[in-house]
Each structure stands twice: as C-alpha cells, then as structure tokens.
PDB file of N, CA and C in Angstrom:
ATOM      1  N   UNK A   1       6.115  -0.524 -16.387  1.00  0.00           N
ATOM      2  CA  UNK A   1       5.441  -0.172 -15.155  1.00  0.00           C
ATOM      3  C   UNK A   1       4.568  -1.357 -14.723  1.00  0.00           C
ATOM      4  N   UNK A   2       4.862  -1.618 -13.491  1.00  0.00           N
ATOM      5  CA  UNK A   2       3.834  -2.687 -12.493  1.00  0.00           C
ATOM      6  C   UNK A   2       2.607  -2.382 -12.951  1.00  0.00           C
ATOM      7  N   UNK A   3       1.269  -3.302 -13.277  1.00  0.00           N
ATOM      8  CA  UNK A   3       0.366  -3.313 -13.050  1.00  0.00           C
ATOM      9  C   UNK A   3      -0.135  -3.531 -11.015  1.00  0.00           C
ATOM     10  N   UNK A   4       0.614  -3.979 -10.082  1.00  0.00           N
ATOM     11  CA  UNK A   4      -0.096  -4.217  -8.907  1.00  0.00           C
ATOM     12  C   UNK A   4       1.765  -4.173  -8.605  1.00  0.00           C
ATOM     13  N   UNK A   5       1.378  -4.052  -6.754  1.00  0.00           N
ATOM     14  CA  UNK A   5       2.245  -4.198  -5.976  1.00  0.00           C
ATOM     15  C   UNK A   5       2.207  -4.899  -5.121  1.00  0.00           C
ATOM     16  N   UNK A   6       3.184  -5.418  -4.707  1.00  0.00           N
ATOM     17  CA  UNK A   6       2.608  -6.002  -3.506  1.00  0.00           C
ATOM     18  C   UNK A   6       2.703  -5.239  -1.849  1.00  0.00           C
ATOM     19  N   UNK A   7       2.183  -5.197  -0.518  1.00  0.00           N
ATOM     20  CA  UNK A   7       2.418  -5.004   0.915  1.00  0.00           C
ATOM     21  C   UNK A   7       3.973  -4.495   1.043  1.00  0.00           C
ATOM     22  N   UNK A   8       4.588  -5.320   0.336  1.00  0.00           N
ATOM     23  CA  UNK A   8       6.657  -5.080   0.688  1.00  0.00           C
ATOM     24  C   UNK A   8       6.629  -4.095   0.023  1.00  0.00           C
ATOM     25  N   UNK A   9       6.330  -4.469  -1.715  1.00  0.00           N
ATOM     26  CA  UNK A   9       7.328  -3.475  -2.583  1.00  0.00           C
ATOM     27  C   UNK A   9       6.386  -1.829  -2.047  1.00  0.00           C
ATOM     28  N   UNK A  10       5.585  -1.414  -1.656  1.00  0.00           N
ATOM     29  CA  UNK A  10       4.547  -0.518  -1.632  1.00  0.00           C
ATOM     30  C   UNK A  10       5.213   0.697  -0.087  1.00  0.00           C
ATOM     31  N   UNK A  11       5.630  -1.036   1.069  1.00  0.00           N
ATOM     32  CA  UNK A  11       6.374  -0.001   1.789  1.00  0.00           C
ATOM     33  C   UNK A  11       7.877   0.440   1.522  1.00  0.00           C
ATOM     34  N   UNK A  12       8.625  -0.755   0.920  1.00  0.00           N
ATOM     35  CA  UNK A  12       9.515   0.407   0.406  1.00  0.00           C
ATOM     36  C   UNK A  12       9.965   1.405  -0.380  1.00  0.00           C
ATOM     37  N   UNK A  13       9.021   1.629  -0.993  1.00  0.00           N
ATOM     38  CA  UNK A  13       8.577   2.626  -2.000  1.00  0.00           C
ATOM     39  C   UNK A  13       8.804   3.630  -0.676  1.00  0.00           C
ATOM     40  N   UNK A  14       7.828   3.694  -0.485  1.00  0.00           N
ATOM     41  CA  UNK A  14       7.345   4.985   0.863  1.00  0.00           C
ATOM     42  C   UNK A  14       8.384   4.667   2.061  1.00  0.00           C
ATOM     43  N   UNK A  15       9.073   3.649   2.186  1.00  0.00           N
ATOM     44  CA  UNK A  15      10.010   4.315   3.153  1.00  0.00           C
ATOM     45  C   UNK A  15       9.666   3.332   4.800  1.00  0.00           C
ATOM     46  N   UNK A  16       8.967   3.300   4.893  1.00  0.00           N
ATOM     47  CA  UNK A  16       8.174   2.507   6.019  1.00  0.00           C
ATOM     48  C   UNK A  16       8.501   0.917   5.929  1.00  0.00           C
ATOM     49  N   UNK A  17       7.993   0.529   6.661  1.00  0.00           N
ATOM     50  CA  UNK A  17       8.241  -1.224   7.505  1.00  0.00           C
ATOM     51  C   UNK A  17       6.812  -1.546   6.979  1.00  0.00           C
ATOM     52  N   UNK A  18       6.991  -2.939   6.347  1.00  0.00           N
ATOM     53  CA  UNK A  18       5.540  -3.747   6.474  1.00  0.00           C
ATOM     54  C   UNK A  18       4.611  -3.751   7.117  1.00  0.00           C
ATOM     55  N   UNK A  19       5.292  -3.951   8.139  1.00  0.00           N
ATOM     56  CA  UNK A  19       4.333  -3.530   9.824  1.00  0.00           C
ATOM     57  C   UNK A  19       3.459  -2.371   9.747  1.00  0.00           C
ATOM     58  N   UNK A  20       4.479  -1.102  10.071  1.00  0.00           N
ATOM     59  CA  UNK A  20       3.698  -0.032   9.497  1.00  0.00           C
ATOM     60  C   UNK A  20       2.503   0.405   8.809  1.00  0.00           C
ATOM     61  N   UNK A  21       2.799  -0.191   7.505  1.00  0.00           N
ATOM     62  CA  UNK A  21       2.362  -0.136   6.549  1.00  0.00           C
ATOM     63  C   UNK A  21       0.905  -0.756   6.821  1.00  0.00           C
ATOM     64  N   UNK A  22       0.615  -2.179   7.252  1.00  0.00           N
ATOM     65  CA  UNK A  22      -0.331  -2.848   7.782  1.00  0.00           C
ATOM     66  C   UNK A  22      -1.322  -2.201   8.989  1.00  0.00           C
ATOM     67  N   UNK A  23      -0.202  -1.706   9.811  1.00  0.00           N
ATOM     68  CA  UNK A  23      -0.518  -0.866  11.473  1.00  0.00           C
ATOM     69  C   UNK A  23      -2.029   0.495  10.625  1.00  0.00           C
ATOM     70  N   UNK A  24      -1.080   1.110   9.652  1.00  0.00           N
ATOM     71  CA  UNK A  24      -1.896   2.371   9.394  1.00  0.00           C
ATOM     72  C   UNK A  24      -2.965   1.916   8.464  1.00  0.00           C
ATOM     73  N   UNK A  25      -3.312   0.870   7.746  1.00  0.00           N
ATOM     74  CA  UNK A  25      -4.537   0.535   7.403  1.00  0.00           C
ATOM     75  C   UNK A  25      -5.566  -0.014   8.452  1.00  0.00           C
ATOM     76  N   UNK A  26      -4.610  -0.815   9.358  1.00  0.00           N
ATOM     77  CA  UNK A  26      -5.814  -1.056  10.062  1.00  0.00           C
ATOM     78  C   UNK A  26      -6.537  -0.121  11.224  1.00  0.00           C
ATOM     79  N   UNK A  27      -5.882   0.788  11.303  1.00  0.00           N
ATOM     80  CA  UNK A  27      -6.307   2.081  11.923  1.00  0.00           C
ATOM     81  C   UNK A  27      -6.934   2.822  11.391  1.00  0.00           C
ATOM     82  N   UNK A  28      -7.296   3.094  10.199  1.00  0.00           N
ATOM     83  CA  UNK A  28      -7.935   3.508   9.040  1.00  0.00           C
ATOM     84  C   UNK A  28      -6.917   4.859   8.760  1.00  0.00           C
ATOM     85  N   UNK A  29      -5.792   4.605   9.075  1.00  0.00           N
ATOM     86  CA  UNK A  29      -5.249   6.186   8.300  1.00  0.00           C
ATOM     87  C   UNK A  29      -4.998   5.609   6.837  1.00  0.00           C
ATOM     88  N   UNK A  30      -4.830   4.841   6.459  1.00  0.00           N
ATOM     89  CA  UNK A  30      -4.657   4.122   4.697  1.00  0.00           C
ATOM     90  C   UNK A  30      -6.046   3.579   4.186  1.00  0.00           C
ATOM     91  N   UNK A  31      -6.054   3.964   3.336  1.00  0.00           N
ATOM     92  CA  UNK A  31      -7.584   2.824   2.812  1.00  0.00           C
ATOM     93  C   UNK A  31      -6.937   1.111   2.420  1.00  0.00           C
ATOM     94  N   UNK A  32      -8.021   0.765   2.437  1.00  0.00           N
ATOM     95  CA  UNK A  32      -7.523  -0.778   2.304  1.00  0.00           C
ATOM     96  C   UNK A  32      -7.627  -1.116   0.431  1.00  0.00           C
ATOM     97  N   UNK A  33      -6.560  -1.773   0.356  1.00  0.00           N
ATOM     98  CA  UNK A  33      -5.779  -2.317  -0.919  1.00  0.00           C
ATOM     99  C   UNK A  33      -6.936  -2.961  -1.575  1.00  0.00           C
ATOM    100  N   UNK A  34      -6.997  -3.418  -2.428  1.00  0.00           N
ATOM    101  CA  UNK A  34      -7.913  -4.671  -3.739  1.00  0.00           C
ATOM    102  C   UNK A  34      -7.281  -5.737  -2.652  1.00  0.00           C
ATOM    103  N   UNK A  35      -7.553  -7.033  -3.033  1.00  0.00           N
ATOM    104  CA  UNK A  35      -7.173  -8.124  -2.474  1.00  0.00           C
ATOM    105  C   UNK A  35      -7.062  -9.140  -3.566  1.00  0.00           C
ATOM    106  N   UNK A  36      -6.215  -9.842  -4.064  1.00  0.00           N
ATOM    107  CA  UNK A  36      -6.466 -11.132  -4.773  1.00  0.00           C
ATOM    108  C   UNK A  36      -7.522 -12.160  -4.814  1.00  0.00           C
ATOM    109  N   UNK A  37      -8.278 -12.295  -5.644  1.00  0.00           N
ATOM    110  CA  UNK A  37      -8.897 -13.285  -5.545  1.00  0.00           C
ATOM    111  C   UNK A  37      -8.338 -14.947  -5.362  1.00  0.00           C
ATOM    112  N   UNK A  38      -7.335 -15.317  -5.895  1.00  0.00           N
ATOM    113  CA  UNK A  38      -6.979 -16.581  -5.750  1.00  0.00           C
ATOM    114  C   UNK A  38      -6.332 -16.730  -4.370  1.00  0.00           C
ATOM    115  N   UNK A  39      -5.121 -15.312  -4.073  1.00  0.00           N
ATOM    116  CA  UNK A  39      -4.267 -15.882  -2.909  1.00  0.00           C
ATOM    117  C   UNK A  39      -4.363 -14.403  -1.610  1.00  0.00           C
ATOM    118  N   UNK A  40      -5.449 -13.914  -2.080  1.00  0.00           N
ATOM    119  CA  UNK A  40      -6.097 -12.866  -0.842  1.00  0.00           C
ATOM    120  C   UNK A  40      -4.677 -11.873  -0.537  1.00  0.00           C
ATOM    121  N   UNK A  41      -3.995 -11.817  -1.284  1.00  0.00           N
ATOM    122  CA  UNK A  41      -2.790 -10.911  -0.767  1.00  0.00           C
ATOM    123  C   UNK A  41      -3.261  -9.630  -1.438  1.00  0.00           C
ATOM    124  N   UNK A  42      -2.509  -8.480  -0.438  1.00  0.00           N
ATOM    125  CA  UNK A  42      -3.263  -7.136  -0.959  1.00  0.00           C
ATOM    126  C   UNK A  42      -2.127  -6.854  -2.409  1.00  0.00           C
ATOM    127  N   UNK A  43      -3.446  -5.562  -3.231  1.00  0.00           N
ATOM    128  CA  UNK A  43      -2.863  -5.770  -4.420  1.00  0.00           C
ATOM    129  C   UNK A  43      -2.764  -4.009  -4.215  1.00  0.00           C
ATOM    130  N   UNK A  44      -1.598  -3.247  -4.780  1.00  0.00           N
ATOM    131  CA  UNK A  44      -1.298  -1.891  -4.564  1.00  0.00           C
ATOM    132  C   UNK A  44      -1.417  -1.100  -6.191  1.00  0.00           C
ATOM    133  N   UNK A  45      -2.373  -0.676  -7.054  1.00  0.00           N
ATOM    134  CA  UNK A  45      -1.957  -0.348  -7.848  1.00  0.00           C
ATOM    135  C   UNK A  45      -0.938   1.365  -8.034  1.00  0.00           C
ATOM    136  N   UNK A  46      -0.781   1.590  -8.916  1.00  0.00           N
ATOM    137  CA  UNK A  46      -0.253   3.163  -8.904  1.00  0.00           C
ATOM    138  C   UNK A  46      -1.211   4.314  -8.441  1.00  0.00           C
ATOM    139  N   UNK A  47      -2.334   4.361  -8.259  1.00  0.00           N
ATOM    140  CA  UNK A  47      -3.232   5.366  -8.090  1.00  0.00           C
ATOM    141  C   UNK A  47      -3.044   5.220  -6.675  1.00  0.00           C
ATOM    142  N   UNK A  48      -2.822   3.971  -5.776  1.00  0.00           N
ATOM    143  CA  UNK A  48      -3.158   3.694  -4.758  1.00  0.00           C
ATOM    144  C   UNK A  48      -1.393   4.566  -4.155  1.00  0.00           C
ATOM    145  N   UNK A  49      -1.064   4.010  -5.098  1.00  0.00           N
ATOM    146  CA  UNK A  49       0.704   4.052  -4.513  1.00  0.00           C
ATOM    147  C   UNK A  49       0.877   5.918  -4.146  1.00  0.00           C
ATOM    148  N   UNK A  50       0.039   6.934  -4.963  1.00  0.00           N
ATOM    149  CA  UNK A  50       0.115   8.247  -5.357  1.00  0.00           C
ATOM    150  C   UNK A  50      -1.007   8.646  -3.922  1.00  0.00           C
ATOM    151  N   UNK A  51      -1.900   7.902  -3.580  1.00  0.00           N
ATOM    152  CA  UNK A  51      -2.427   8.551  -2.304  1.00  0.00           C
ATOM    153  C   UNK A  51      -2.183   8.280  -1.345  1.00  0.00           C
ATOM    154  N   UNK A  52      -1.079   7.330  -0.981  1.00  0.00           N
ATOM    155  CA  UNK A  52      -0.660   6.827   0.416  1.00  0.00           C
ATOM    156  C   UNK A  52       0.603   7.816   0.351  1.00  0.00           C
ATOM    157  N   UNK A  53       1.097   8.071  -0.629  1.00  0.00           N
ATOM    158  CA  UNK A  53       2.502   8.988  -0.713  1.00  0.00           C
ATOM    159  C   UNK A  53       1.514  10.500  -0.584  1.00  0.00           C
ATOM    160  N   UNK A  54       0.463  10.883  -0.812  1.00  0.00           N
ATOM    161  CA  UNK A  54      -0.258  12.360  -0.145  1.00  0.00           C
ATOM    162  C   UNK A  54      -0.306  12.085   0.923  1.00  0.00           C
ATOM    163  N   UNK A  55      -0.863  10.791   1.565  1.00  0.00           N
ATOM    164  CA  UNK A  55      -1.279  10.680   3.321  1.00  0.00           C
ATOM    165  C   UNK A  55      -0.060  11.264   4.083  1.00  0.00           C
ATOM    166  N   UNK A  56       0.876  10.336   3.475  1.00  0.00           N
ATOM    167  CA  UNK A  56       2.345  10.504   4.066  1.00  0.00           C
ATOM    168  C   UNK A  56       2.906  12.025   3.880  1.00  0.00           C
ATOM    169  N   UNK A  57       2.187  12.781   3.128  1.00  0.00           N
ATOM    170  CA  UNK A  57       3.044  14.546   2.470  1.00  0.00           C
ATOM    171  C   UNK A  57       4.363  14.278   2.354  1.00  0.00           C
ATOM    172  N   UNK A  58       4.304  13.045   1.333  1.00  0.00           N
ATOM    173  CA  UNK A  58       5.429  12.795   0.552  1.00  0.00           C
ATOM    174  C   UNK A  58       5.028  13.144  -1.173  1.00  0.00           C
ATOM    175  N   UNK A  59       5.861  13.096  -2.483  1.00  0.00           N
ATOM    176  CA  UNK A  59       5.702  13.563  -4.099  1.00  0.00           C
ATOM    177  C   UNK A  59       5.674  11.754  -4.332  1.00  0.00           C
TER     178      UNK A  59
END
C-alpha cells in the first residue's frame, strides 16, 4: 500500500479528471491535500483518499 498519492493517481481512483479534481478543492467542496515540502506537489494519503470517496457518496 502507497504511503501518498499523487493529484492523477487520486483522480483516477475516484473516477474524475485532474481538472476536476483541482476545480472541487478550490471551491472548497474537497479539503486541501499535505503538500511536499521539496517539490510542493499535493500529497493524497489513504485517509484522505476514504473522505473524498464520502464527498463523492462513493465506498
């Protein structure tokens, strides 16, 4: 099991477009990800992955 995900692997998990995926955080329907410290890319762990799949009333 992944320790982190990244923006891609996170939306295709759930089904959605990057875009998307980006669109509904910055709208605040998603909370916003950890971020990398070295290369600022968002980081998705599993806890995170399990409440964006409730937002969505997806299992």
């Amino acid at each position: 099991m992944k320790k982190y995900y990244t923006a891609k692997e996170v939306a295709e998990i759930l089904g959605i477009s990057r875009q998307t995926l980006l669109r509904y955080e910055k709208k605040g329907i998603f909370p916003k990800p950890r971020r990398n410290l070295i290369n600022h890319w968002r980081e998705y762990t599993n806890a995170d992955l399990e409440k964006l799949k409730k937002i969505l009333g997806r299992r």
